[in-house]
Protein backbone atom coordinates (compact mmCIF):
# COMPACT_ATOMS: atom_id res chain seq x y z
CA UNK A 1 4.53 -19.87 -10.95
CA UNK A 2 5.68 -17.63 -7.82
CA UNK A 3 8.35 -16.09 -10.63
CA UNK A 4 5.58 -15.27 -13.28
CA UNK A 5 3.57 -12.68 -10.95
CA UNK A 6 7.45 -11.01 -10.06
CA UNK A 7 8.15 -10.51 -13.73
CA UNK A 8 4.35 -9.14 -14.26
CA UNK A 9 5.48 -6.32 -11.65
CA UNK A 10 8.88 -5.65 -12.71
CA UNK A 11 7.38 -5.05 -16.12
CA UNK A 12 4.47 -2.70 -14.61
CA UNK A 13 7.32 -1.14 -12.46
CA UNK A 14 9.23 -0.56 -15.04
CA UNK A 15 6.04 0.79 -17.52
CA UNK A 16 5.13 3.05 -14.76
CA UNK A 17 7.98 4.53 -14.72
CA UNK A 18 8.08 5.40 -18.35
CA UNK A 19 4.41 6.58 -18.52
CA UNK A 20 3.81 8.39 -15.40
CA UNK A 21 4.98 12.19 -15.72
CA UNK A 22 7.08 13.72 -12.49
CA UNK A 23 5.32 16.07 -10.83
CA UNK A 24 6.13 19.29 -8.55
CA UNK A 25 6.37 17.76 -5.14
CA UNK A 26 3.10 18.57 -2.88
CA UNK A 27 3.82 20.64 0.27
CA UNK A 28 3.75 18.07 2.78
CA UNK A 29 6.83 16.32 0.98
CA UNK A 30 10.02 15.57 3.12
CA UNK A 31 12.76 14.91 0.73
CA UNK A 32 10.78 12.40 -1.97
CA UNK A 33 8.93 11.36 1.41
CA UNK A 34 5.42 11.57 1.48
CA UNK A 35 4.33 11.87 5.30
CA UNK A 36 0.45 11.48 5.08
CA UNK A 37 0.70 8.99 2.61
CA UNK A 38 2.84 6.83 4.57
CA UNK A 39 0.67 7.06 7.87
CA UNK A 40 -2.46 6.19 5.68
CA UNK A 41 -1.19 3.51 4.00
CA UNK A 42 -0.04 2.22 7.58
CA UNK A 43 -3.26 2.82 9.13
CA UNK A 44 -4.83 0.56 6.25
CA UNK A 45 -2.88 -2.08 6.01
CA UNK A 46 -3.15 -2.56 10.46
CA UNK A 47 -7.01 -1.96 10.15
CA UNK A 48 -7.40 -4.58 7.29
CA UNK A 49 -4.61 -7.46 9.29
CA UNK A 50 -7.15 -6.06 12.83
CA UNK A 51 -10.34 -7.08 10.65
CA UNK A 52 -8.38 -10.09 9.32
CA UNK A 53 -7.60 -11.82 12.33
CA UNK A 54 -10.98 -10.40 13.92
CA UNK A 55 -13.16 -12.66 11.60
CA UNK A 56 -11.32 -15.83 12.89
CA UNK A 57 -13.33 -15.08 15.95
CA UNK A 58 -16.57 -14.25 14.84
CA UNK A 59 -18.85 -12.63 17.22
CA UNK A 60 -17.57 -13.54 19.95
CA UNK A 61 -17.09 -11.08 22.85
CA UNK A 62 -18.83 -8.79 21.38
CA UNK A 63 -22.17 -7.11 23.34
């Protein structure tokens, strides 16, 4: 079953790259490397493992 959902994105992967045009790179690009992007997608993903391990807790501590 875990193999199923890998083939799935290999095959989006692989239809994305077909279908999406290339575009000028924005300003903010460092060599392919898009510096805002990374930091929000960072941000996200440590505010949504915070609230994560936050609800195992509850309410507690907090006024």
């Amino acid at each position: 079953m875990f193999f199923a959902s890998v083939l799935l994105a290999a095959a989006l992967l692989l239809a994305a790259v077909r279908l999406i045009p290339a575009q000028s790179a924005p300003p903010f690009r460092l060599r392919g490397f898009d510096l805002p992007g990374a930091v929000t997608a960072a941000a996200a993903l440590l505010l949504a493992a915070y609230a994560v391990v936050r609800l195992e807790h509850g309410l507690d501590g907090w006024p």
